[in-house]
C-alpha atoms as a PDB file:
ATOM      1  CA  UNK A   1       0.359  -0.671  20.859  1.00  0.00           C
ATOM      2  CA  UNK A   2       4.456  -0.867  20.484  1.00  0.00           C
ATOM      3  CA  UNK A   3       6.464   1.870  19.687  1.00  0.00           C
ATOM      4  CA  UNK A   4       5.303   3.571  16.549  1.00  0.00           C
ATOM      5  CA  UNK A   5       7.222   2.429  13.399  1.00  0.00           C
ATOM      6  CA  UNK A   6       5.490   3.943   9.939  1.00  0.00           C
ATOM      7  CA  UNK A   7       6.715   3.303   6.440  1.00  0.00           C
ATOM      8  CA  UNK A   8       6.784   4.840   2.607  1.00  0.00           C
ATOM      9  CA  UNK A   9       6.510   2.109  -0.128  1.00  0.00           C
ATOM     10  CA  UNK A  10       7.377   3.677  -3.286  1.00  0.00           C
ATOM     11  CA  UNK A  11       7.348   1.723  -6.423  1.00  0.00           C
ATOM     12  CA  UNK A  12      10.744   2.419  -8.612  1.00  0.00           C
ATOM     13  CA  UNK A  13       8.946   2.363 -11.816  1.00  0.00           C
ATOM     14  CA  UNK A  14      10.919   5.997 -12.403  1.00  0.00           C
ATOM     15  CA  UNK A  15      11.496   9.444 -10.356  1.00  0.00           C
ATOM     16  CA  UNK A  16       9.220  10.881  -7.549  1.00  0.00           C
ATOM     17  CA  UNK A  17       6.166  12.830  -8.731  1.00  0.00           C
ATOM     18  CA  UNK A  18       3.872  14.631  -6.825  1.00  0.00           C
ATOM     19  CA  UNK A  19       1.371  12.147  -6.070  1.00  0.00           C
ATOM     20  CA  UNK A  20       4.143  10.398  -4.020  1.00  0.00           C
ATOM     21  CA  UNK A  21       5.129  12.910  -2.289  1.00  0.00           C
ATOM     22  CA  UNK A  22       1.670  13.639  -0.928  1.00  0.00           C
ATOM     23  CA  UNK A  23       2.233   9.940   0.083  1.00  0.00           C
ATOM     24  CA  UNK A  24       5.936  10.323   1.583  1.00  0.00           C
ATOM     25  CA  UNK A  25       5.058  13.610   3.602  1.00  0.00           C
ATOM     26  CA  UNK A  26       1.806  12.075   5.542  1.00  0.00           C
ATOM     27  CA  UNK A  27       3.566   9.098   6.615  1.00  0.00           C
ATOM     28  CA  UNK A  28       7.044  10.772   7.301  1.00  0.00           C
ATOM     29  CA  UNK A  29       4.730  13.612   9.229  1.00  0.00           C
ATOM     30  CA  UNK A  30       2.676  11.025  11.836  1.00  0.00           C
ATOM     31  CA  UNK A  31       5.479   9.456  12.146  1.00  0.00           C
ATOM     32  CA  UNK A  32       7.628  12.819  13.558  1.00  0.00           C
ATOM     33  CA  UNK A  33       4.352  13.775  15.462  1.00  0.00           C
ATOM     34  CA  UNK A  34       4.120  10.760  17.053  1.00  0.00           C
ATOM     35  CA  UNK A  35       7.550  10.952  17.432  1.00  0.00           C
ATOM     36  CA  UNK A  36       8.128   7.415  15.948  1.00  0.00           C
ATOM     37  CA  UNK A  37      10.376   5.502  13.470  1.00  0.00           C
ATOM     38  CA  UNK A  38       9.801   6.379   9.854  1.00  0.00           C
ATOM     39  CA  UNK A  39      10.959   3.594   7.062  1.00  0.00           C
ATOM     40  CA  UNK A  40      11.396   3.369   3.270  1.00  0.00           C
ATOM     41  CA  UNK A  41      10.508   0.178   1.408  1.00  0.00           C
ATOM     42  CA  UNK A  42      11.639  -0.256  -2.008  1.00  0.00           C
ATOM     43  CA  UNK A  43       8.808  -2.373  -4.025  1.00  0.00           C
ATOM     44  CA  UNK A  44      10.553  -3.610  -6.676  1.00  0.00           C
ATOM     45  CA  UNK A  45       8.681  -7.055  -6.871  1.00  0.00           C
ATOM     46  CA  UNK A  46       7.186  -6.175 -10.510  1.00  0.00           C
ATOM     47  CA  UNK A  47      10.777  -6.772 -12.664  1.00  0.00           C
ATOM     48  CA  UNK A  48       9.686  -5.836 -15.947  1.00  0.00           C
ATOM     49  CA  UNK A  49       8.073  -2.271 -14.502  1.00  0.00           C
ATOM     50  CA  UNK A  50      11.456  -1.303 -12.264  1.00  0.00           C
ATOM     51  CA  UNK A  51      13.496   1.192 -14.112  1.00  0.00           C
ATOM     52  CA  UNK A  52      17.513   0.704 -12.890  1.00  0.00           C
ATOM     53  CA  UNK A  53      18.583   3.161 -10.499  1.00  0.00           C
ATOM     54  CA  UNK A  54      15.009   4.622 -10.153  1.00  0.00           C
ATOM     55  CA  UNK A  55      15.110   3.447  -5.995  1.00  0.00           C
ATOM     56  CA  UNK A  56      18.241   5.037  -5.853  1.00  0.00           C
ATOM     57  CA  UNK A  57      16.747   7.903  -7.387  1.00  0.00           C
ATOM     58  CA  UNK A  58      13.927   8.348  -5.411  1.00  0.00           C
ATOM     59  CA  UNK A  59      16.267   8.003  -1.977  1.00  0.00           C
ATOM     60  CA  UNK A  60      18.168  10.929  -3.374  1.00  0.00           C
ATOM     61  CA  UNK A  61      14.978  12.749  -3.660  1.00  0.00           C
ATOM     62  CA  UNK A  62      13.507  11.859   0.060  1.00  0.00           C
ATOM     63  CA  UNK A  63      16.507  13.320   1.573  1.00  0.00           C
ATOM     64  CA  UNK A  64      16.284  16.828  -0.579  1.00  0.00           C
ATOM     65  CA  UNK A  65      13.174  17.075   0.343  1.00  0.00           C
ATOM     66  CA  UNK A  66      13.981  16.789   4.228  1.00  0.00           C
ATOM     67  CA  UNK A  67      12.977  13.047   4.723  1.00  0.00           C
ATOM     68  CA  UNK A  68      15.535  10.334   5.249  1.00  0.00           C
ATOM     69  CA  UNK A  69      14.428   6.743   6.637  1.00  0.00           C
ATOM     70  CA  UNK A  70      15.504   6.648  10.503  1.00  0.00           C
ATOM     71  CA  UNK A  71      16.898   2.772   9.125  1.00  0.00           C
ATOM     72  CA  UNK A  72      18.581   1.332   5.814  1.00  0.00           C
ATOM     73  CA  UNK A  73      15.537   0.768   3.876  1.00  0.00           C
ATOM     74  CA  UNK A  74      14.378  -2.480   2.309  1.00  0.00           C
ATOM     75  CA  UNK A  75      14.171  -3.844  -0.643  1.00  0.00           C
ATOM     76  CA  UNK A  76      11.305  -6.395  -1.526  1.00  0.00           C
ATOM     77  CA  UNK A  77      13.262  -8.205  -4.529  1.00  0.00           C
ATOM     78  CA  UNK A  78      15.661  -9.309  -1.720  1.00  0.00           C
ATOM     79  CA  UNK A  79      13.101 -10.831   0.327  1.00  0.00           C
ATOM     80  CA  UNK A  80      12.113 -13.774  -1.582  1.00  0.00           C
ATOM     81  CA  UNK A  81      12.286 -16.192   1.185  1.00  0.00           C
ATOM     82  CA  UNK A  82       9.967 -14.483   3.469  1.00  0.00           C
ATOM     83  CA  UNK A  83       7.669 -14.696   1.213  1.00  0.00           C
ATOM     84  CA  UNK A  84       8.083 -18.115   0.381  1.00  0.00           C
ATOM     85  CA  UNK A  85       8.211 -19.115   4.304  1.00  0.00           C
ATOM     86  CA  UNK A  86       4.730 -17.391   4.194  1.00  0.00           C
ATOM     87  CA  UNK A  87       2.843 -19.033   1.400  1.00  0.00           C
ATOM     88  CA  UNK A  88       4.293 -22.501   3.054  1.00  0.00           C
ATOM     89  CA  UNK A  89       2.873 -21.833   6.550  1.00  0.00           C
ATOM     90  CA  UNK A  90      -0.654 -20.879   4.527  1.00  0.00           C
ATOM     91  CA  UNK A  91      -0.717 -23.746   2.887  1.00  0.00           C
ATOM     92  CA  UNK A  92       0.074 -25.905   5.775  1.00  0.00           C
ATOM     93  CA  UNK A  93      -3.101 -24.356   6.979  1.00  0.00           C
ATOM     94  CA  UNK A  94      -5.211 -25.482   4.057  1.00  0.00           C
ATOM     95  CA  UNK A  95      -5.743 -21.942   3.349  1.00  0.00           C
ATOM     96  CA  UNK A  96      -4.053 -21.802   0.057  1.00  0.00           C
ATOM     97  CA  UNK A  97      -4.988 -23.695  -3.570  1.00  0.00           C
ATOM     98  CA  UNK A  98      -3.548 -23.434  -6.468  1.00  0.00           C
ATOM     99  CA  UNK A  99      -5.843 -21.998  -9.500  1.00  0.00           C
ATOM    100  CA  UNK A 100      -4.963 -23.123 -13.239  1.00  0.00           C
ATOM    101  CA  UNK A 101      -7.845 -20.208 -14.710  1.00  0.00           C
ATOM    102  CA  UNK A 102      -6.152 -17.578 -17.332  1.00  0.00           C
ATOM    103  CA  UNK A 103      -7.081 -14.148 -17.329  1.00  0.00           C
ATOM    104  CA  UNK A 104      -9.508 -14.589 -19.753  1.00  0.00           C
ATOM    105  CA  UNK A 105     -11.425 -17.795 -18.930  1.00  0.00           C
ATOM    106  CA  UNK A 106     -12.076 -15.525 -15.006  1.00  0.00           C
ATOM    107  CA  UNK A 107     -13.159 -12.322 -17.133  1.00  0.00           C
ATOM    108  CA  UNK A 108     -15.486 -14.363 -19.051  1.00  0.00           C
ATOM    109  CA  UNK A 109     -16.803 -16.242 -15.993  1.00  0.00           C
ATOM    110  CA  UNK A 110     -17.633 -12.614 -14.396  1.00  0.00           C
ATOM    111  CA  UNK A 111     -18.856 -11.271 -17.772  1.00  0.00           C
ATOM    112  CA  UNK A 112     -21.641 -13.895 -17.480  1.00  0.00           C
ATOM    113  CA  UNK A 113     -22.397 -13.521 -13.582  1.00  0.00           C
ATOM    114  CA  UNK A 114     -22.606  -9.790 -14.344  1.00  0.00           C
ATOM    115  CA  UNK A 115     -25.396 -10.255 -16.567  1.00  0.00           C
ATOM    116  CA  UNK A 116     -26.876 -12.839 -14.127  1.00  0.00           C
ATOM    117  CA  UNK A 117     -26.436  -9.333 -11.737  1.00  0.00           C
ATOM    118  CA  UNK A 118     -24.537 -12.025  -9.323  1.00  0.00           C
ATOM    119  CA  UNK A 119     -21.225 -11.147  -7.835  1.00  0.00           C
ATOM    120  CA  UNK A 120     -17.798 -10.121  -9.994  1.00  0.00           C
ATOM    121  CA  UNK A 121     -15.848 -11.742  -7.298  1.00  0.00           C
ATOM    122  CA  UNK A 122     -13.297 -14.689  -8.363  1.00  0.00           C
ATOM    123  CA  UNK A 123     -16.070 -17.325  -8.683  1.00  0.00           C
ATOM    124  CA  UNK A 124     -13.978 -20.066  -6.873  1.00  0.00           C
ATOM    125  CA  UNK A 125     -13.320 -22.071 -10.167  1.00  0.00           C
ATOM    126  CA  UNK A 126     -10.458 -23.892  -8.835  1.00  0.00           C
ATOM    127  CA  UNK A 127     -11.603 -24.425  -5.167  1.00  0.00           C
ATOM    128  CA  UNK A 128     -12.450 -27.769  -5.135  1.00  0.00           C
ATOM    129  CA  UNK A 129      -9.501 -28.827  -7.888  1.00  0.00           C
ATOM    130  CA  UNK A 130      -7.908 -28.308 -11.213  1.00  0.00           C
ATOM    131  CA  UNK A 131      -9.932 -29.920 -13.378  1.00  0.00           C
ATOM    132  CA  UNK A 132      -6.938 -30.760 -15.419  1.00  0.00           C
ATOM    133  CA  UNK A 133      -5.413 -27.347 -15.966  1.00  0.00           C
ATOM    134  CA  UNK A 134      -2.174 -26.568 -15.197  1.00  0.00           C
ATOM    135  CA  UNK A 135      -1.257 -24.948 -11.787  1.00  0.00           C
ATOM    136  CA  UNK A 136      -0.830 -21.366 -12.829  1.00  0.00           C
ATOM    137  CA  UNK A 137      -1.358 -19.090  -9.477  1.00  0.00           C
ATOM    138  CA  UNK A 138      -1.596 -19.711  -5.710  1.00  0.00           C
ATOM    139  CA  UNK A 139      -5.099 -18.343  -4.065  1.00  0.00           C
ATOM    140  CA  UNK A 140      -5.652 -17.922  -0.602  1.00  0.00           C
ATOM    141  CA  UNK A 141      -9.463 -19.321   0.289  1.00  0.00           C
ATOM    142  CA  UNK A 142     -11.510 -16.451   2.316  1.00  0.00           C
ATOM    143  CA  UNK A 143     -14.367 -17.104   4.715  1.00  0.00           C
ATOM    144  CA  UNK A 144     -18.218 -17.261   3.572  1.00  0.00           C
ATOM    145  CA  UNK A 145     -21.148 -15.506   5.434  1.00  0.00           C
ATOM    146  CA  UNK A 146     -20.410 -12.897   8.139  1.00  0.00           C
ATOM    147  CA  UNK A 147     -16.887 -14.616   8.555  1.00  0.00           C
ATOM    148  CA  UNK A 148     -15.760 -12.253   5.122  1.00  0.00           C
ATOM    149  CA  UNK A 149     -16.990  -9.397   6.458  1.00  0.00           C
ATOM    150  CA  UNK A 150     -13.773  -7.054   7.549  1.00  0.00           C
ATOM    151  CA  UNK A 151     -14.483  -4.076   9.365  1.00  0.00           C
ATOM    152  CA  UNK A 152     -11.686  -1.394  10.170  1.00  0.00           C
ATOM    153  CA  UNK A 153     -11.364   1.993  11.261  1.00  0.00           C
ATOM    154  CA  UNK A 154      -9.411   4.213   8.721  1.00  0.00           C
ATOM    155  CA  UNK A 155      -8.174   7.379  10.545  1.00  0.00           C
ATOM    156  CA  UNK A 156      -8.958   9.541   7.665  1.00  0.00           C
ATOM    157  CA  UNK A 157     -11.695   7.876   5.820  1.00  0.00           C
ATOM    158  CA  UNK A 158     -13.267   6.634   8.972  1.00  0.00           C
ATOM    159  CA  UNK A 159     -15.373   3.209   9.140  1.00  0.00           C
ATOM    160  CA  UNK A 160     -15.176   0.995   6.205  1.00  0.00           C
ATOM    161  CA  UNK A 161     -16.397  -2.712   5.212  1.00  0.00           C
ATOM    162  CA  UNK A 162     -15.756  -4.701   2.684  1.00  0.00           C
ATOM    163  CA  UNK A 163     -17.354  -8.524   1.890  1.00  0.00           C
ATOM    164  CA  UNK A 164     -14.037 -10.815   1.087  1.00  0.00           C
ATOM    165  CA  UNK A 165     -16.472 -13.144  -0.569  1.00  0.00           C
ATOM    166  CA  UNK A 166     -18.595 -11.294  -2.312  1.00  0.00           C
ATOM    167  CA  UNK A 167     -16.114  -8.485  -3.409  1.00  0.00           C
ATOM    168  CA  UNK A 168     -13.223 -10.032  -3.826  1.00  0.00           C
ATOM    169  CA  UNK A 169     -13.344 -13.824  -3.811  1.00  0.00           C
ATOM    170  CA  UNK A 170     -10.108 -15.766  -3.331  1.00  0.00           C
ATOM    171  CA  UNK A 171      -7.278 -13.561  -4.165  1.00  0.00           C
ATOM    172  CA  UNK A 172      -3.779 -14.756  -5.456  1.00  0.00           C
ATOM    173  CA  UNK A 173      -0.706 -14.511  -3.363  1.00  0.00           C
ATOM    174  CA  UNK A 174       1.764 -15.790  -6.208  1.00  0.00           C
ATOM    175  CA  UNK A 175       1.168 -14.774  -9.622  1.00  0.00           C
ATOM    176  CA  UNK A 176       1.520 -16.552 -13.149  1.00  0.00           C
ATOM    177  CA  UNK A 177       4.277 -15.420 -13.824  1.00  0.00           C
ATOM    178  CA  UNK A 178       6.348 -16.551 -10.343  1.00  0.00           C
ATOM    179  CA  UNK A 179       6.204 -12.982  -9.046  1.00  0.00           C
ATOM    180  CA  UNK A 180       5.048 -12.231  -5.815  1.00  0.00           C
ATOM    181  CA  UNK A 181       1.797 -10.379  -5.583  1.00  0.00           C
ATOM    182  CA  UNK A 182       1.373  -7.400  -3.771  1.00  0.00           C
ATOM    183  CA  UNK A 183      -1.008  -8.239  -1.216  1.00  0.00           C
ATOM    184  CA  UNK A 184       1.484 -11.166   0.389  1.00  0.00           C
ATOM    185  CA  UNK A 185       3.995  -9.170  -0.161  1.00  0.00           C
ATOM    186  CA  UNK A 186       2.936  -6.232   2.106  1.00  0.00           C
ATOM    187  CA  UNK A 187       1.498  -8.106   4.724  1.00  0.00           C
ATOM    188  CA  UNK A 188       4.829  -9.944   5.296  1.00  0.00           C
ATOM    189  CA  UNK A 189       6.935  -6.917   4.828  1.00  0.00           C
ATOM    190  CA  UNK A 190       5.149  -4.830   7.123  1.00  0.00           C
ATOM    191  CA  UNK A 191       4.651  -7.969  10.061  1.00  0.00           C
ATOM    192  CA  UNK A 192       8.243  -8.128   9.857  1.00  0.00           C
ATOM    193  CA  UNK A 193       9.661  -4.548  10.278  1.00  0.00           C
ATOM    194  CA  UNK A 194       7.017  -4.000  13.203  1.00  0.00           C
ATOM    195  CA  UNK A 195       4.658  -1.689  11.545  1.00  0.00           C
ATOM    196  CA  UNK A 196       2.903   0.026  13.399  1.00  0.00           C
ATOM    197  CA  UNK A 197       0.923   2.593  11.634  1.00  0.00           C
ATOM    198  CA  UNK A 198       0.048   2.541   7.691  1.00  0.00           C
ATOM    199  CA  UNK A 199      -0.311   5.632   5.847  1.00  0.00           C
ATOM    200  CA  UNK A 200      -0.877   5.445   2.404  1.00  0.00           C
ATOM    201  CA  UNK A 201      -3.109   6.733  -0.526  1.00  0.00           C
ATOM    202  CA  UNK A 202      -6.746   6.215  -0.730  1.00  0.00           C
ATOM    203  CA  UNK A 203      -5.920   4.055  -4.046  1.00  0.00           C
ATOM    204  CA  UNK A 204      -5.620   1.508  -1.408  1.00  0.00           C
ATOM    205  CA  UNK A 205      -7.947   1.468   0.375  1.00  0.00           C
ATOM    206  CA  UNK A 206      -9.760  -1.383  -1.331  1.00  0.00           C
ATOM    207  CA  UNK A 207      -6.785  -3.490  -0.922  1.00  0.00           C
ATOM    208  CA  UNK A 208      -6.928  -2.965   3.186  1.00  0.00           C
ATOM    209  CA  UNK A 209      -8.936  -5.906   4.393  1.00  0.00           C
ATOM    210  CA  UNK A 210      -7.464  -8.298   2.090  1.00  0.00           C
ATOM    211  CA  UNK A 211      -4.338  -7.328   4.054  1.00  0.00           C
ATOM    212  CA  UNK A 212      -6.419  -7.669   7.303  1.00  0.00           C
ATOM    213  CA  UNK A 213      -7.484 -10.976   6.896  1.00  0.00           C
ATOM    214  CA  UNK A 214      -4.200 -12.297   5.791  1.00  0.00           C
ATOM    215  CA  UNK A 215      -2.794 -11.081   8.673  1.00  0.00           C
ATOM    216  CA  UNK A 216      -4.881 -12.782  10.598  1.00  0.00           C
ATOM    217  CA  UNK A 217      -4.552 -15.992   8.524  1.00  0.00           C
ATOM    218  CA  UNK A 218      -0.756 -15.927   9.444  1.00  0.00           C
ATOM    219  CA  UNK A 219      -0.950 -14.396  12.827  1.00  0.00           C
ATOM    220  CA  UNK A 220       0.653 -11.422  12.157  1.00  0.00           C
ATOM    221  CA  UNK A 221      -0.381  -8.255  13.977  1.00  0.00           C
ATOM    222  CA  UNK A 222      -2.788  -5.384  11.897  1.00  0.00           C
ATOM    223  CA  UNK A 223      -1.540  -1.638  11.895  1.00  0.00           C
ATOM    224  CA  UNK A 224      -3.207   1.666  12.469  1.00  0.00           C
ATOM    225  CA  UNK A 225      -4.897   2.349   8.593  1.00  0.00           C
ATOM    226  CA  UNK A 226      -4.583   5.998   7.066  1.00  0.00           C
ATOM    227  CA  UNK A 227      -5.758   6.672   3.847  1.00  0.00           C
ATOM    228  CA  UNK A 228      -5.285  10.202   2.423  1.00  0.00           C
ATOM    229  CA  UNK A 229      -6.764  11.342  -1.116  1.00  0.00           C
ATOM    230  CA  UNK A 230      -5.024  10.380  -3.826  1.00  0.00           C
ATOM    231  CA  UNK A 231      -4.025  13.641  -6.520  1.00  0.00           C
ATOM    232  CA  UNK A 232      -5.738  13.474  -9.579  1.00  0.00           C
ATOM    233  CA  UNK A 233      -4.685  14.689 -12.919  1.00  0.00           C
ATOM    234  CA  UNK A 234      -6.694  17.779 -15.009  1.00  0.00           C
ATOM    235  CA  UNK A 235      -8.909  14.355 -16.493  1.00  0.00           C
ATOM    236  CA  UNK A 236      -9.709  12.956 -13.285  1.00  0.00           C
ATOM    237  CA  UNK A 237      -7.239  10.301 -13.221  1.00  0.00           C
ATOM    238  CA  UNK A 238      -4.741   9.362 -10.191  1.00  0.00           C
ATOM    239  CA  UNK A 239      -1.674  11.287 -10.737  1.00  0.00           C
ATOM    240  CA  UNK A 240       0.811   9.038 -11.905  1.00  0.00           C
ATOM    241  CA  UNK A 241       4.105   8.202 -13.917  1.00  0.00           C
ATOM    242  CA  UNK A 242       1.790   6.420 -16.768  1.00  0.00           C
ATOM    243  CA  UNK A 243      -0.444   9.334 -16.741  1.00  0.00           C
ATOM    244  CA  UNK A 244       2.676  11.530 -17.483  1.00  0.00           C
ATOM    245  CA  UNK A 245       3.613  12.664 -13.682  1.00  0.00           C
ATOM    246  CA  UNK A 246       6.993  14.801 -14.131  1.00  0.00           C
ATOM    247  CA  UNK A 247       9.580  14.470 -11.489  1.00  0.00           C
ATOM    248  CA  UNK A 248       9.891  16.606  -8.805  1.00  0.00           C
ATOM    249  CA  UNK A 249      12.421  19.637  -8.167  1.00  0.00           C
ATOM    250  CA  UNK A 250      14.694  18.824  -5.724  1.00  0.00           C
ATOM    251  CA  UNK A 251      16.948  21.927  -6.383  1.00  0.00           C
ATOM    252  CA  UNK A 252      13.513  23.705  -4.736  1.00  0.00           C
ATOM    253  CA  UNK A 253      11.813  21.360  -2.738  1.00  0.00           C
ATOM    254  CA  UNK A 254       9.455  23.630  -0.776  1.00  0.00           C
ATOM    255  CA  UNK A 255       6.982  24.897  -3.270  1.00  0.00           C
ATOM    256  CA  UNK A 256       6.063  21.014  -4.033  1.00  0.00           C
ATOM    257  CA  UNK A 257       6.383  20.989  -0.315  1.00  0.00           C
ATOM    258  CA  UNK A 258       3.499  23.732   0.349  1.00  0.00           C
ATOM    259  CA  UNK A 259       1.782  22.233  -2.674  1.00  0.00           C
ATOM    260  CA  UNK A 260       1.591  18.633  -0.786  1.00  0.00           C
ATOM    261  CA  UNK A 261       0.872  19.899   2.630  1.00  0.00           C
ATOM    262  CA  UNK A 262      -2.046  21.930   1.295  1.00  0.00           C
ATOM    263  CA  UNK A 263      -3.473  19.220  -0.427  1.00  0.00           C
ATOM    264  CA  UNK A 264      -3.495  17.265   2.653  1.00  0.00           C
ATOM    265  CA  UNK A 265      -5.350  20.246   4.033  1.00  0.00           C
ATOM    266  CA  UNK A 266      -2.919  21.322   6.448  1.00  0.00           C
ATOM    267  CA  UNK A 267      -2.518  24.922   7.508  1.00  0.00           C
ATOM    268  CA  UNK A 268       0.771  25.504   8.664  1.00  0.00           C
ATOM    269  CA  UNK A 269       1.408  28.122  10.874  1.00  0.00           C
ATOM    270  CA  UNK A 270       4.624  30.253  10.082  1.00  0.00           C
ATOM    271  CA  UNK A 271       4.939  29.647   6.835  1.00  0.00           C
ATOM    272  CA  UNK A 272       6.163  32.345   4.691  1.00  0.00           C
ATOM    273  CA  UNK A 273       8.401  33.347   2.170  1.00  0.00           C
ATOM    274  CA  UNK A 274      12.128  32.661   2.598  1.00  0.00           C
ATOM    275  CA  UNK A 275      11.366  29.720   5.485  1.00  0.00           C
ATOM    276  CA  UNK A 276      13.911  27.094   5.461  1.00  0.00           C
ATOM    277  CA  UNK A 277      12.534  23.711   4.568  1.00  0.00           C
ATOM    278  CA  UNK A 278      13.213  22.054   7.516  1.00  0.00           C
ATOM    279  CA  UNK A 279      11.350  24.949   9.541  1.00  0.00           C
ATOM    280  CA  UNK A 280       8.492  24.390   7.248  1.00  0.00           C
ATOM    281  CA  UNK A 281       8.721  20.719   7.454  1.00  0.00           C
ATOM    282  CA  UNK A 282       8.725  20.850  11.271  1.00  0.00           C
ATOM    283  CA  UNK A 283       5.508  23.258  11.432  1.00  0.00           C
ATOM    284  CA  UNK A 284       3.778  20.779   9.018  1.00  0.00           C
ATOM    285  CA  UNK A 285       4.427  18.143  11.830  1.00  0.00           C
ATOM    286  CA  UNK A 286       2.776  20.202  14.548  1.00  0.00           C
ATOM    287  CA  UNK A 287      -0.243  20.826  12.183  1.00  0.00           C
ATOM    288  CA  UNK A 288      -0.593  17.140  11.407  1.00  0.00           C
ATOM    289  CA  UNK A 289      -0.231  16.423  15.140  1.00  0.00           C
ATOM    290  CA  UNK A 290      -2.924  18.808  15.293  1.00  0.00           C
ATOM    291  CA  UNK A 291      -5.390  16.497  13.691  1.00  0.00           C
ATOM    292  CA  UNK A 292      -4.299  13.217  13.436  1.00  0.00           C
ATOM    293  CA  UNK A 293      -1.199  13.267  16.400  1.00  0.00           C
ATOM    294  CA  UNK A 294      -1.281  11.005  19.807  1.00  0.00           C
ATOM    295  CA  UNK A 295      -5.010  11.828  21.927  1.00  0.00           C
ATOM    296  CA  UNK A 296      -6.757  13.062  18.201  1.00  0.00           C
ATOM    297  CA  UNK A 297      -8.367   9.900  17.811  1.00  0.00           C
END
């Protein structure tokens, strides 16, 4: 594999909360203890959900905390024609249709195959043509049989599988309403900036052989997966800025800092009271490199 090249994709739907963090420091930390490139992605794609000045925000916020992208980072909303470029070389393929079912006419259609106990995959409504309805999304058509099964290794949560057909059906690349969705969108953005290594929350794990397959669908190379556990709020629930996440301190970074490392389940030698955060930060590498650095496996 090339040079390692890592990324953080934070949404800027407002400040950086702890759950991101937990996200920012394992990727920023295997990238510094593999001694690689780390990059910041702003995914913006979702308009109506981007608060102004939130990316800006959440740069300002990175660097407190001790980790600034090693490149100007990028911004999805700016990228339109990459993703268009890659929907057109799909299609060319005869791997793409477009689907004309609303929301509600696909929940209804896997309300009734649930009580058949069949699958709640996309049922393939539009597969074979509109039937009159009005082009609304763009799917891309996954394999039947063994051909949908995607197998990966995840360096955390190990050996997974998922059944394209069966679990997902044919997923959408470009939505309703003209945006981008986030699958295309990833796998493009990450092909592009040479990706090497993903490491990301466990929230996302479901969405990793989608990815896979349509990287191989446009010939794109697949990164290294990592999925860490996700923080969860006092209910259960992923820790988030609709589930009332407050912003983090960046006055005071290295309590959050401990906080995020531990929940990660690093111990970090040297640690103490009145350590500088980029000490602490650079003793959180050599734990990580520990356990998941060059020759761990």
């Amino acid at each position: 594999m090339s040079a390692y090249r890592g990324r953080f994709a934070p949404s800027p739907t407002g400040p950086l909360h702890f759950g991101s963090l937990v996200g920012a420091l394992a990727s920023w930390l295997d990238a510094r203890a593999h001694r690689g490139a780390w990059l910041v992605r702003i995914e913006d794609l979702d308009g109506p959900r981007t608060v102004p000045g939130a990316a800006d925000d959440i740069l300002r916020t990175l660097a407190h905390f001790g980790m600034a992208p090693d490149e100007p980072p990028v911004w999805q909303s700016r990228r339109d024609a990459h993703y268009a470029a890659a929907l057109a070389q799909l299609t060319a393929g005869g791997l793409v249709y477009p689907c004309g079912c609303t929301r509600k006419e696909i929940a209804d259609s896997l309300r009734a195959a649930h009580e058949r106990h069949t699958t709640l995959a996309y049922p393939g409504t539009c597969r074979d043509g509109l039937h009159g309805k009005r082009a609304r999304t763009w799917r891309l058509r996954v394999p039947d049989g063994n051909a949908a099964i995607v197998t990966f290794d995840d360096r955390w949560q190990r050996t997974q599988t998922q059944n394209l057909a069966t679990d997902v059906g044919d997923f959408v690349l470009k939505r309703a309403d003209g945006q981008w969705a986030y699958q295309l969108a990833v796998v493009v953005d990450d092909a592009d900036a040479g990706i090497t290594h993903v490491v990301r929350g466990a929230d996302l794990l479901d969405s990793t052989a989608r990815q896979i397959y349509l990287q191989r669908c446009l010939g794109a190379p697949t990164p290294a997966y990592l999925h860490v556990p996700v923080v969860v709020d006092t209910h259960g629930e992923k820790l988030s800025k609709q589930t009332g996440a407050t912003a983090l301190e960046r006055d005071d970074p290295l309590p959050a800092l401990r906080a995020a490392a531990a929940h990660l389940g690093l111990a970090v030698e040297g640690d103490a009271p009145g350590i500088a955060r980029d000490a602490f930060l650079l003793a959180a590498t050599a734990a990580w490199a520990r356990r998941f650095g060059p020759g761990t496996g």
